[in-house]
C-alpha atoms as a PDB file:
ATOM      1  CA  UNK A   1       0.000   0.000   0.000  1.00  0.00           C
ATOM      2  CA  UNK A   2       1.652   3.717  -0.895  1.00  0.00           C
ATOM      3  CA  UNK A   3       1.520   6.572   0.710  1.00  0.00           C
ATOM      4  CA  UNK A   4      -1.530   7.710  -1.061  1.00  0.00           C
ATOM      5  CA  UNK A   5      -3.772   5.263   0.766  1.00  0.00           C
ATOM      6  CA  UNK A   6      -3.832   6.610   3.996  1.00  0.00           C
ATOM      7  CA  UNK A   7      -6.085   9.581   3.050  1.00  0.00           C
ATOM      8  CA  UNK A   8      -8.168   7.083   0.630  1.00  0.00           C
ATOM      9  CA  UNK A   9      -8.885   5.033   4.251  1.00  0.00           C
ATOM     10  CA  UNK A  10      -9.752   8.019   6.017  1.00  0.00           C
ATOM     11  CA  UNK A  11     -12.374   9.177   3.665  1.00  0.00           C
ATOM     12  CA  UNK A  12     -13.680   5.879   3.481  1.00  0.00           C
ATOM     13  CA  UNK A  13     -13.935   5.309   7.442  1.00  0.00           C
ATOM     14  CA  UNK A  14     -14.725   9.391   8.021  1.00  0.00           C
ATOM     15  CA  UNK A  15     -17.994   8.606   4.846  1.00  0.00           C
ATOM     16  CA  UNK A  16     -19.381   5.371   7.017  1.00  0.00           C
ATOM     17  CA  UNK A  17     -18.597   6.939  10.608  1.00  0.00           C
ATOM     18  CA  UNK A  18     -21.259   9.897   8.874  1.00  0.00           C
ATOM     19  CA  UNK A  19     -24.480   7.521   7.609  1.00  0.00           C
ATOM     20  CA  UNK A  20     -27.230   8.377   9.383  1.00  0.00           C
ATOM     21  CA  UNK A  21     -29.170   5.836   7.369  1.00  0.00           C
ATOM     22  CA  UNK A  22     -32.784   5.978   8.626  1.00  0.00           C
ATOM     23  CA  UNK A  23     -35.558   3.306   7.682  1.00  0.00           C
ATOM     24  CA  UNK A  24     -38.362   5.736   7.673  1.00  0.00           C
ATOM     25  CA  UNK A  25     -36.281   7.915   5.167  1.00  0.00           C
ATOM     26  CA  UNK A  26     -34.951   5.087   2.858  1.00  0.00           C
ATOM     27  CA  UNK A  27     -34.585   6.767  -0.603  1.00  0.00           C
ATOM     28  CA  UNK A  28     -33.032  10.059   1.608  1.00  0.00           C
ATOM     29  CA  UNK A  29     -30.839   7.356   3.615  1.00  0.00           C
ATOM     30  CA  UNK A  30     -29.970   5.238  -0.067  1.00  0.00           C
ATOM     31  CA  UNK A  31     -29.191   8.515  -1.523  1.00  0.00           C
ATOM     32  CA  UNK A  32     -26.429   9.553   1.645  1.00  0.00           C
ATOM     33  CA  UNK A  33     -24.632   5.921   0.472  1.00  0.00           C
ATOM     34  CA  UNK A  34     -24.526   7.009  -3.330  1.00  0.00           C
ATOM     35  CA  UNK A  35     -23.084  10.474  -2.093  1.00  0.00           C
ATOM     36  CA  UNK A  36     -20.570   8.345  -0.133  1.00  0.00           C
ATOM     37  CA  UNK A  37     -19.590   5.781  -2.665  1.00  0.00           C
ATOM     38  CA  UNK A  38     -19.454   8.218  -5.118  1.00  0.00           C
ATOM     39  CA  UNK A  39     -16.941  10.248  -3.452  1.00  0.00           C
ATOM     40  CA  UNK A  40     -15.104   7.357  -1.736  1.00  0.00           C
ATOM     41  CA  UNK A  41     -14.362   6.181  -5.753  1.00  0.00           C
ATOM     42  CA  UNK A  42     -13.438   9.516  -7.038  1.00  0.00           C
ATOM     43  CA  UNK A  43     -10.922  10.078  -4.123  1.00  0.00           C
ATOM     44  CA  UNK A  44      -9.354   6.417  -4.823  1.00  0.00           C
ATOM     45  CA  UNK A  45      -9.287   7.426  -8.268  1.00  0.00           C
ATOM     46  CA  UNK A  46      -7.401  10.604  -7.633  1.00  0.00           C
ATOM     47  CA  UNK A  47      -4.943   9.039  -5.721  1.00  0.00           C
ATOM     48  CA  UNK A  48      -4.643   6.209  -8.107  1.00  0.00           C
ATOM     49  CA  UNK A  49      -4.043   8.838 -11.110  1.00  0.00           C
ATOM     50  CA  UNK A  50      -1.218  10.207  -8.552  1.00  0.00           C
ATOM     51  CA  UNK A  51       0.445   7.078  -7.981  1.00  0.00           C
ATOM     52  CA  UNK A  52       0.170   5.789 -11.751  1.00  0.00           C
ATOM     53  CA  UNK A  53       1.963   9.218 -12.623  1.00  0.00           C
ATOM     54  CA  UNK A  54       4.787   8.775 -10.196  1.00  0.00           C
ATOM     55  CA  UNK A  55       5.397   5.547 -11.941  1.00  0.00           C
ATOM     56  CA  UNK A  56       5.528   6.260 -15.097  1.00  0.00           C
ATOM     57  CA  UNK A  57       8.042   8.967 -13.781  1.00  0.00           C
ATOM     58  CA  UNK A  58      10.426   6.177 -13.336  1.00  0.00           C
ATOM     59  CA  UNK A  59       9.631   4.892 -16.741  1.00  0.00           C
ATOM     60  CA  UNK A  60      11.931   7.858 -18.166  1.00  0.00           C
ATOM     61  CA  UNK A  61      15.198   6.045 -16.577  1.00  0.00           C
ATOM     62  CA  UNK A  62      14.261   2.526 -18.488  1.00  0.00           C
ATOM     63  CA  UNK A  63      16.130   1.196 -21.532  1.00  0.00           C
ATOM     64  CA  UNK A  64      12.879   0.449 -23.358  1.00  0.00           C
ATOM     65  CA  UNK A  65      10.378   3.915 -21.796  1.00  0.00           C
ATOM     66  CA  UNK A  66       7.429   2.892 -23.939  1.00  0.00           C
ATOM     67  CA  UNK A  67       7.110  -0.808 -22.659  1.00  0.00           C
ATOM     68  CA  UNK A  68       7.444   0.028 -18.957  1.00  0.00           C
ATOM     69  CA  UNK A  69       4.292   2.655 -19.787  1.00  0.00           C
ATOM     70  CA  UNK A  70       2.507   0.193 -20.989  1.00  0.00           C
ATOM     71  CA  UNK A  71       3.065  -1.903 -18.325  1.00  0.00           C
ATOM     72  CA  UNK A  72       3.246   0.233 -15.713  1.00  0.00           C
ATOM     73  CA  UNK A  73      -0.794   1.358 -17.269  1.00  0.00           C
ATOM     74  CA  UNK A  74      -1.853  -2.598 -17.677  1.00  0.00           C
ATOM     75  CA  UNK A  75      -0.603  -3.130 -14.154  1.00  0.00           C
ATOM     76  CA  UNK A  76      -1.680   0.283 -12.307  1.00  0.00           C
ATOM     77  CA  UNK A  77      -5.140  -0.282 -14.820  1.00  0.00           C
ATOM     78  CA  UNK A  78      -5.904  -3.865 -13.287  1.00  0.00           C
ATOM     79  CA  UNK A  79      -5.328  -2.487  -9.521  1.00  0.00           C
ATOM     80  CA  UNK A  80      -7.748   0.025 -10.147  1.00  0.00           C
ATOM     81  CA  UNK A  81     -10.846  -1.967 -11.372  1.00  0.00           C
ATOM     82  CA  UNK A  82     -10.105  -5.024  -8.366  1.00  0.00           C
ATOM     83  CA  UNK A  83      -9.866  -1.997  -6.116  1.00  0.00           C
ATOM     84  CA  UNK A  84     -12.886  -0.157  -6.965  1.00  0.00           C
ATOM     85  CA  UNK A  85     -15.109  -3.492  -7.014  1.00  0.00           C
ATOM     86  CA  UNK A  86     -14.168  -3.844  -3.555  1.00  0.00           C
ATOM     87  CA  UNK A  87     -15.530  -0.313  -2.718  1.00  0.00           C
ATOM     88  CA  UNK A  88     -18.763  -1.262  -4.337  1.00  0.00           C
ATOM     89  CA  UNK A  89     -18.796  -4.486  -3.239  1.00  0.00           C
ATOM     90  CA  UNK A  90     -18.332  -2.505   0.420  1.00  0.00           C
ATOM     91  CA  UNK A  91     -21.132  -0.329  -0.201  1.00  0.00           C
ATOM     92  CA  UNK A  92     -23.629  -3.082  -1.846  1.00  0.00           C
ATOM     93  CA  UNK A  93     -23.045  -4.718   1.795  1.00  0.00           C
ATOM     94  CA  UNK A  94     -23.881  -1.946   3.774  1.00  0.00           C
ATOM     95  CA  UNK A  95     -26.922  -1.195   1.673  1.00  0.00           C
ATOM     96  CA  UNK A  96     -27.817  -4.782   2.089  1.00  0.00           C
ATOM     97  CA  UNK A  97     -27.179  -4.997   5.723  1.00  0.00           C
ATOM     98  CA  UNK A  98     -29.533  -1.319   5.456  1.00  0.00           C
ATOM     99  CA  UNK A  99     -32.684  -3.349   3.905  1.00  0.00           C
ATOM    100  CA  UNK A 100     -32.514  -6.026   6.059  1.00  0.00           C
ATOM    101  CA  UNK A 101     -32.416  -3.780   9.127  1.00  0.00           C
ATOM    102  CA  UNK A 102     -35.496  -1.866   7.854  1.00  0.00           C
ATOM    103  CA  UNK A 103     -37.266  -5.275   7.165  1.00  0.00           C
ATOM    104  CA  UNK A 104     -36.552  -6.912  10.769  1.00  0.00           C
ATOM    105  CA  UNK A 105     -37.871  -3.584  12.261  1.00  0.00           C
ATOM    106  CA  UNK A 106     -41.233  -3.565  10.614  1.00  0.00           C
ATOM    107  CA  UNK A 107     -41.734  -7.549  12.256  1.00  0.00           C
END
């Protein structure tokens, strides 16, 4: 993990510690997680644009510049998609956990 996912985990955990998800206000409390989600996957995108730009900083010292680019993208390009299905894997949980809440309390 680089130094650029610190701030990505605080976001996340500062985003959940804030849901005030509310059964009697589901679409308002469904919306909150979108809001959340949304900006939990722009700020790991950020900082995943960061981190793929330092690195293909370093492709500039290579013998062959143009392959280490395209690897460096291929690799930095497959660590983004696994890691932003596991932030909306994260929030499909929470959601689900959410309805089922809201379901138990009207039994």
């Amino acid at each position: 993990m680089g130094w650029w996912a610190l701030p990505l985990l605080l976001v996340g955990f500062w985003g959940i510690a804030q849901l005030d998800l509310d059964c009697a206000h589901k679409s308002r409390s469904r919306a909150q997680l979108d809001r959340i989600l949304l900006a939990e996957i722009e700020t790991a995108e950020d900082f995943a644009q960061a981190a793929l730009g330092e690195a293909l900083g370093g492709c500039l010292k290579g013998a062959d510049p143009e392959r280490c680019r395209t690897e460096t993208r291929q690799r930095f390009g497959t660590a983004w998609t696994k890691q932003k299905a596991q932030i909306e894997e994260k929030y499909r949980r929470i959601l689900e956990e959410f309805e089922v809440r809201c379901r138990a309390s009207l039994t």
